[in-house]
N, C-alpha and C. Protein backbone atom coordinates (compact mmCIF):
# COMPACT_ATOMS: atom_id res chain seq x y z
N UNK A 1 -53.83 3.30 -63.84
CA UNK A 1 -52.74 3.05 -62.93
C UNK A 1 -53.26 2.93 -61.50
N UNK A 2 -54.44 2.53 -61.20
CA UNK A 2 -55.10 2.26 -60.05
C UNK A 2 -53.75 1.15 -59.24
N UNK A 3 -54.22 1.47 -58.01
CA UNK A 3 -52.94 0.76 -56.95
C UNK A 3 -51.58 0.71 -57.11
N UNK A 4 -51.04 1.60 -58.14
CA UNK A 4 -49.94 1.60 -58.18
C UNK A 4 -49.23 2.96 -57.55
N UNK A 5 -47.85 2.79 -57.43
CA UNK A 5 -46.77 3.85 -56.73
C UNK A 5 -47.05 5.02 -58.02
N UNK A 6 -47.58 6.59 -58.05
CA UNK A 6 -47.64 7.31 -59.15
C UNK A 6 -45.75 7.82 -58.83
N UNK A 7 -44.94 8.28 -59.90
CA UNK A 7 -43.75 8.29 -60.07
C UNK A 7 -43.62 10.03 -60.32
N UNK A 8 -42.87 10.92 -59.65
CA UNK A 8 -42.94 12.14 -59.85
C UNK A 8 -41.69 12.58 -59.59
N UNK A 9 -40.86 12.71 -60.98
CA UNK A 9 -39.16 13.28 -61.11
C UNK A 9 -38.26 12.26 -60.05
N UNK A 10 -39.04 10.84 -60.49
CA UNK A 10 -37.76 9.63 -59.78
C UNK A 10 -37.92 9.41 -58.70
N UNK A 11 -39.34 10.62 -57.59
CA UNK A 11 -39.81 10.18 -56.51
C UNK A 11 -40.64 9.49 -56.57
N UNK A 12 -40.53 8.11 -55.80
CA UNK A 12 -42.23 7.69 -55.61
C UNK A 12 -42.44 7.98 -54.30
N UNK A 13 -43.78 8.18 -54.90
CA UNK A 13 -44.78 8.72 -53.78
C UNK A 13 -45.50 7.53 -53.44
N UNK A 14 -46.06 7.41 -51.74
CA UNK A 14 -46.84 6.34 -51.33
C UNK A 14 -47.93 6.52 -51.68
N UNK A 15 -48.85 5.60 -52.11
CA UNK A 15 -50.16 5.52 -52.48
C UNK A 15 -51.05 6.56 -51.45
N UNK A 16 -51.91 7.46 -51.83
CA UNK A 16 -52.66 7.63 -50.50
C UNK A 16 -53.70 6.76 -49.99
N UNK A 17 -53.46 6.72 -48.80
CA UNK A 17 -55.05 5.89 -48.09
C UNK A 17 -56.47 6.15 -48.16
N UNK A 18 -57.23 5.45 -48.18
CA UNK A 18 -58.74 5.86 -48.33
C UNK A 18 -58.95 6.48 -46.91
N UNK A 19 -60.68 6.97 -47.14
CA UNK A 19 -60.79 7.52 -45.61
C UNK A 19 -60.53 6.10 -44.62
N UNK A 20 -60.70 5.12 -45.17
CA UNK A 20 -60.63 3.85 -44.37
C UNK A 20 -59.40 3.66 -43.48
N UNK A 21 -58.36 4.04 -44.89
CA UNK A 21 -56.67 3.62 -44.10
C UNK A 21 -56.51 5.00 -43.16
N UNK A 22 -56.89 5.90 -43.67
CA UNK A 22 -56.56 7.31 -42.65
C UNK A 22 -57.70 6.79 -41.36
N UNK A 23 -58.73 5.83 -40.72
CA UNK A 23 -58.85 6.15 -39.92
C UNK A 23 -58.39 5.06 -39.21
N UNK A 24 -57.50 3.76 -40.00
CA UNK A 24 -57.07 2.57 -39.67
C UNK A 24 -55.03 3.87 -38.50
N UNK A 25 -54.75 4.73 -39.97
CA UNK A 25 -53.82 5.02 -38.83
C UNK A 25 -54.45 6.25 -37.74
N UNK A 26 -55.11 6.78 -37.77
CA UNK A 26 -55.51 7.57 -36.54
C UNK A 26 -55.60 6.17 -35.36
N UNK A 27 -56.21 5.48 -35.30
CA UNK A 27 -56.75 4.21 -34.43
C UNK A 27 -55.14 3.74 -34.46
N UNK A 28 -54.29 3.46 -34.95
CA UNK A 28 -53.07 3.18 -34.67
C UNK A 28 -51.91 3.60 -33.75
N UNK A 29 -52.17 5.11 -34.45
CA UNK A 29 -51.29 6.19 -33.81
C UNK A 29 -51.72 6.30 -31.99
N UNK A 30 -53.28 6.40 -32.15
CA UNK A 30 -53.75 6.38 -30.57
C UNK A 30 -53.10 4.77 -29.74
N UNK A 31 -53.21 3.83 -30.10
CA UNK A 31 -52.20 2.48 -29.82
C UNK A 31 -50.81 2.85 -29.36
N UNK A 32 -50.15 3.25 -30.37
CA UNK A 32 -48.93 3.32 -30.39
C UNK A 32 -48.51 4.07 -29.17
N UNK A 33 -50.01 5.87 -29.08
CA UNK A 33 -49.11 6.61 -27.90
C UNK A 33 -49.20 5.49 -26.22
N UNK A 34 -50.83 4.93 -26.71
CA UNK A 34 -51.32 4.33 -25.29
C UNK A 34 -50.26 2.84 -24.90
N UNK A 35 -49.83 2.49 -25.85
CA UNK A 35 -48.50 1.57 -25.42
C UNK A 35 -47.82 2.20 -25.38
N UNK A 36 -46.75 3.15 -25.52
CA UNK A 36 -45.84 4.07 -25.25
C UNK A 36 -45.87 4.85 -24.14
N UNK A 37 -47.13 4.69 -23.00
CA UNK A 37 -46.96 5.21 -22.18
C UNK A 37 -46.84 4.23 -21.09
N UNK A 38 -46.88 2.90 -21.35
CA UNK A 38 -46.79 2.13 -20.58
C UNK A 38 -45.36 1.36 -20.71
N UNK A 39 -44.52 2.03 -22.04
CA UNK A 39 -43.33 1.11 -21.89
C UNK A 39 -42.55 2.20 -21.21
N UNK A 40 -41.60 1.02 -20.47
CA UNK A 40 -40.08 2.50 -20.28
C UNK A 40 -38.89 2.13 -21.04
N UNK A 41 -38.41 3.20 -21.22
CA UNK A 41 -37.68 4.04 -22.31
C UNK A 41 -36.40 4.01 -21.58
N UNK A 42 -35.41 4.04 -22.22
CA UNK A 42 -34.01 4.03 -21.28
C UNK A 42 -32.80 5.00 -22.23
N UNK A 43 -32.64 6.05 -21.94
CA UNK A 43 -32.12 6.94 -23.19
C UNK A 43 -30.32 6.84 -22.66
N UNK A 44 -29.70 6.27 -23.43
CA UNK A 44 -28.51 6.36 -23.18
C UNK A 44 -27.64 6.86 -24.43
N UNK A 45 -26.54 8.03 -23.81
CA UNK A 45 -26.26 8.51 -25.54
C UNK A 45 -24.64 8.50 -25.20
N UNK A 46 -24.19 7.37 -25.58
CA UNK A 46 -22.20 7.01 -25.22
C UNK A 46 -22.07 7.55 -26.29
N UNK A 47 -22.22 8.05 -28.16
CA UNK A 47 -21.68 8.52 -28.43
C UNK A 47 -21.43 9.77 -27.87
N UNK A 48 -22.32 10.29 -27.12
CA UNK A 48 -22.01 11.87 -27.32
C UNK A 48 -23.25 12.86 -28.10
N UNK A 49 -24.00 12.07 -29.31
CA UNK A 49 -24.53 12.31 -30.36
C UNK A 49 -25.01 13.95 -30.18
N UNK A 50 -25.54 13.69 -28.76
CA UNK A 50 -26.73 14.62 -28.38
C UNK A 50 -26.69 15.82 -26.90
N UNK A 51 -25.04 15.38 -26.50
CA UNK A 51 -24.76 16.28 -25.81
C UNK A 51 -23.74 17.45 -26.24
N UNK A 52 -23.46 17.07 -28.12
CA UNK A 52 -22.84 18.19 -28.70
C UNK A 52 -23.45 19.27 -28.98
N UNK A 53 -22.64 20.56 -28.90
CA UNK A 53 -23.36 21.98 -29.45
C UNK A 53 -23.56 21.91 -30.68
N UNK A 54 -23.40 21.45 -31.76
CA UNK A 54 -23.51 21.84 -33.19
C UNK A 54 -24.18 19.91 -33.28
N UNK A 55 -25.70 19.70 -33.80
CA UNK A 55 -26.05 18.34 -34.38
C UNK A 55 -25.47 17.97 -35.38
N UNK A 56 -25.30 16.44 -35.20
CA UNK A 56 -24.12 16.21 -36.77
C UNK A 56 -25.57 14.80 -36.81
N UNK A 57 -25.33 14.69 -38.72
CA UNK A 57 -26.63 13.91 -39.12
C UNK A 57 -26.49 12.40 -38.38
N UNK A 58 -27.51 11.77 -38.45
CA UNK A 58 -27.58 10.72 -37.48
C UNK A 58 -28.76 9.75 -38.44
N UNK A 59 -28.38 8.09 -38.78
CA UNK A 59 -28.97 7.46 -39.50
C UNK A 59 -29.44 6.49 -38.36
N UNK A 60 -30.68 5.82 -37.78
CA UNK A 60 -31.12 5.23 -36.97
C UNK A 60 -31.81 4.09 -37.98
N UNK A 61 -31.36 2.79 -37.87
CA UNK A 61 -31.67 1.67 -38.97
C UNK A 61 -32.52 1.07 -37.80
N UNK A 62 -34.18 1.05 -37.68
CA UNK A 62 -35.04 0.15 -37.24
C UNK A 62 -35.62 -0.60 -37.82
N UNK A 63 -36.22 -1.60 -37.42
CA UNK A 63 -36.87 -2.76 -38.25
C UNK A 63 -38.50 -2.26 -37.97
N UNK A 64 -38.58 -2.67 -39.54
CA UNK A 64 -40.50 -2.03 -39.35
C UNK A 64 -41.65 -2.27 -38.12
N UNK A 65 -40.97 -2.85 -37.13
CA UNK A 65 -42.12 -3.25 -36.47
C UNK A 65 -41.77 -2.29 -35.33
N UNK A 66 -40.92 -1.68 -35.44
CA UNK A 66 -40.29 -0.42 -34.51
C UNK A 66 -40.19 0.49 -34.87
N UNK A 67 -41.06 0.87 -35.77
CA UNK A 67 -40.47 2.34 -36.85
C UNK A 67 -41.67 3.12 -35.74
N UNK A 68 -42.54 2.62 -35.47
CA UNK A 68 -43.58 3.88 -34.99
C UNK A 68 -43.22 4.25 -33.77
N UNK A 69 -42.81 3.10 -32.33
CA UNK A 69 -42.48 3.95 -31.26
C UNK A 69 -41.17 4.67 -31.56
N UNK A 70 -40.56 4.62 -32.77
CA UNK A 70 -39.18 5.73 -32.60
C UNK A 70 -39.51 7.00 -32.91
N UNK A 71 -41.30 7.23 -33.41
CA UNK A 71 -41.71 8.56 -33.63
C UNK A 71 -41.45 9.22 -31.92
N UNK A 72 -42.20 8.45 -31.13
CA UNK A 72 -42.57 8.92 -29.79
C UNK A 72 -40.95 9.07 -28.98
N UNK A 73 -40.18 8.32 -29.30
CA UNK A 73 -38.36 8.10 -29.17
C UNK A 73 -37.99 9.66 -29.70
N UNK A 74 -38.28 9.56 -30.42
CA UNK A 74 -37.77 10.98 -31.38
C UNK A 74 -38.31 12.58 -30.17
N UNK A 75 -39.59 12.40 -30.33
CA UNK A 75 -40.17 13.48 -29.45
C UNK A 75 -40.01 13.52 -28.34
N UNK A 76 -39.58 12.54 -27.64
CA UNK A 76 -39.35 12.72 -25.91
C UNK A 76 -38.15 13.00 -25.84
N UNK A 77 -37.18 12.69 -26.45
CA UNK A 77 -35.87 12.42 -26.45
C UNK A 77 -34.85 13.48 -27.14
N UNK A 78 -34.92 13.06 -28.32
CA UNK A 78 -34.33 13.97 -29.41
C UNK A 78 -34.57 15.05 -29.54
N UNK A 79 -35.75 15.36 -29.85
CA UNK A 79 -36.56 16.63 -29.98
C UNK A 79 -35.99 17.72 -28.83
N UNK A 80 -36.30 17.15 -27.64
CA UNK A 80 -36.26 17.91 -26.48
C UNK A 80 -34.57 18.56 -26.48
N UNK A 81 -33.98 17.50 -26.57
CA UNK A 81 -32.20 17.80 -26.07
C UNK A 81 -31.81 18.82 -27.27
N UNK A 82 -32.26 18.34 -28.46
CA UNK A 82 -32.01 19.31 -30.06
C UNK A 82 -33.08 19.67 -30.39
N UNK A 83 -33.98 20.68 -30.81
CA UNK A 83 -34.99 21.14 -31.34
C UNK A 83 -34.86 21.48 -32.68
N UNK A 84 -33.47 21.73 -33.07
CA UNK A 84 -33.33 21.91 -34.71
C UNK A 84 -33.25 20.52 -35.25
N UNK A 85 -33.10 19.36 -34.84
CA UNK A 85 -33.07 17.67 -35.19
C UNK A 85 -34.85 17.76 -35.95
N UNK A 86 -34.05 16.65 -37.18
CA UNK A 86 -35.44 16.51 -37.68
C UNK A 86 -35.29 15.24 -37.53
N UNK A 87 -36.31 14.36 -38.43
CA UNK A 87 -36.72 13.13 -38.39
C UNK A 87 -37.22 12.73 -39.77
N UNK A 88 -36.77 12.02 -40.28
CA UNK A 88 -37.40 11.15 -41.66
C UNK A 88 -37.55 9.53 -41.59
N UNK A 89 -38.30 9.35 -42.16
CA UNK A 89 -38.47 7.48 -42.44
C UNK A 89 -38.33 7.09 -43.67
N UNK A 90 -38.49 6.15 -44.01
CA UNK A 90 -38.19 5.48 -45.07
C UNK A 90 -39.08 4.62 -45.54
N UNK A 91 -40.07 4.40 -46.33
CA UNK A 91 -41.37 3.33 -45.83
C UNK A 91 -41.74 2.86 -47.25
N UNK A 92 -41.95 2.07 -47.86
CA UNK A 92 -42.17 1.49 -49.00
C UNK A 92 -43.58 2.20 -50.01
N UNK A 93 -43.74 2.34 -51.14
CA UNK A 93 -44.87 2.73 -51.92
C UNK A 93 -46.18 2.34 -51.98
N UNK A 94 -46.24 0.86 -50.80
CA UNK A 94 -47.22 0.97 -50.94
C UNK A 94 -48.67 0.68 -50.33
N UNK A 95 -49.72 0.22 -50.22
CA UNK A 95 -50.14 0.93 -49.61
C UNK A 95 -50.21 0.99 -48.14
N UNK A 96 -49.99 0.02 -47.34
CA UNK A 96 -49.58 -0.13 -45.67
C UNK A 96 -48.35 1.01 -45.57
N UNK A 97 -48.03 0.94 -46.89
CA UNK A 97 -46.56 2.25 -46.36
C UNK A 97 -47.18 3.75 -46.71
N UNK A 98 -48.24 3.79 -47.01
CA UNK A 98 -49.15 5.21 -47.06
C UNK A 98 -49.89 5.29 -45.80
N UNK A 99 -50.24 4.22 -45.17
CA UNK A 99 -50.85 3.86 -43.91
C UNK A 99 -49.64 4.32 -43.05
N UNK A 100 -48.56 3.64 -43.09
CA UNK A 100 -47.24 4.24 -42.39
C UNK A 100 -47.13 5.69 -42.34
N UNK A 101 -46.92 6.27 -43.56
CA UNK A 101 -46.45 7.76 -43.85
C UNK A 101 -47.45 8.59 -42.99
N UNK A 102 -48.39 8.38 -43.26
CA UNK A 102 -49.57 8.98 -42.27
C UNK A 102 -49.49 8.51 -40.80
N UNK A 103 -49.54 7.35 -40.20
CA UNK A 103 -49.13 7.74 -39.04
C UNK A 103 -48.18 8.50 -38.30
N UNK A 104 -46.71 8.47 -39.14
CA UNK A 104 -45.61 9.17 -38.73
C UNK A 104 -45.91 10.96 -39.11
């Protein structure tokens, strides 16, 4: 079953990366922060989402080519205002999406 998604109680799990892909996302992740410090960010929250006392769940639909600065979105932003807020992604089985899972 080489290159395939292994299947564990209906979860699939993403392939893991070689040392290759783990150092393809380390070299990524460093990208992502060093452009992220050069973009600006504009946090505007009209629902409300994040100036309530009690967090209510929150589904954020990005397109893959934006999934990584919403890690750094998440931590400047979210994180800070809610500290009990978590964060999940959603990323395909395989293997660029094991490359994914590991950067996030």
């Amino acid at each position: 079953m080489s290159g395939a998604a292994v299947r564990t109680r209906g979860v699939v799990v993403p392939k893991k990366p070689r040392w290759t892909g783990r150092l393809a996302a380390t070299i990524v992740y460093a990208l992502i922060r060093t452009v992220a410090a050069t973009v600006r960010f504009r946090w505007r929250d009209h629902s409300g989402q994040f100036t309530s006392a009690e967090p209510r769940p929150v589904i954020f639909c990005i397109w893959h080519n934006r999934l990584a600065l919403s890690l750094i979105l998440y931590r400047k932003y979210a994180k800070r205002r809610q500290p009990s807020r978590r964060m999940a992604a959603l990323v395909s089985a395989s293997r660029d999406g094991g490359i994914l899972a590991r950067i996030l």
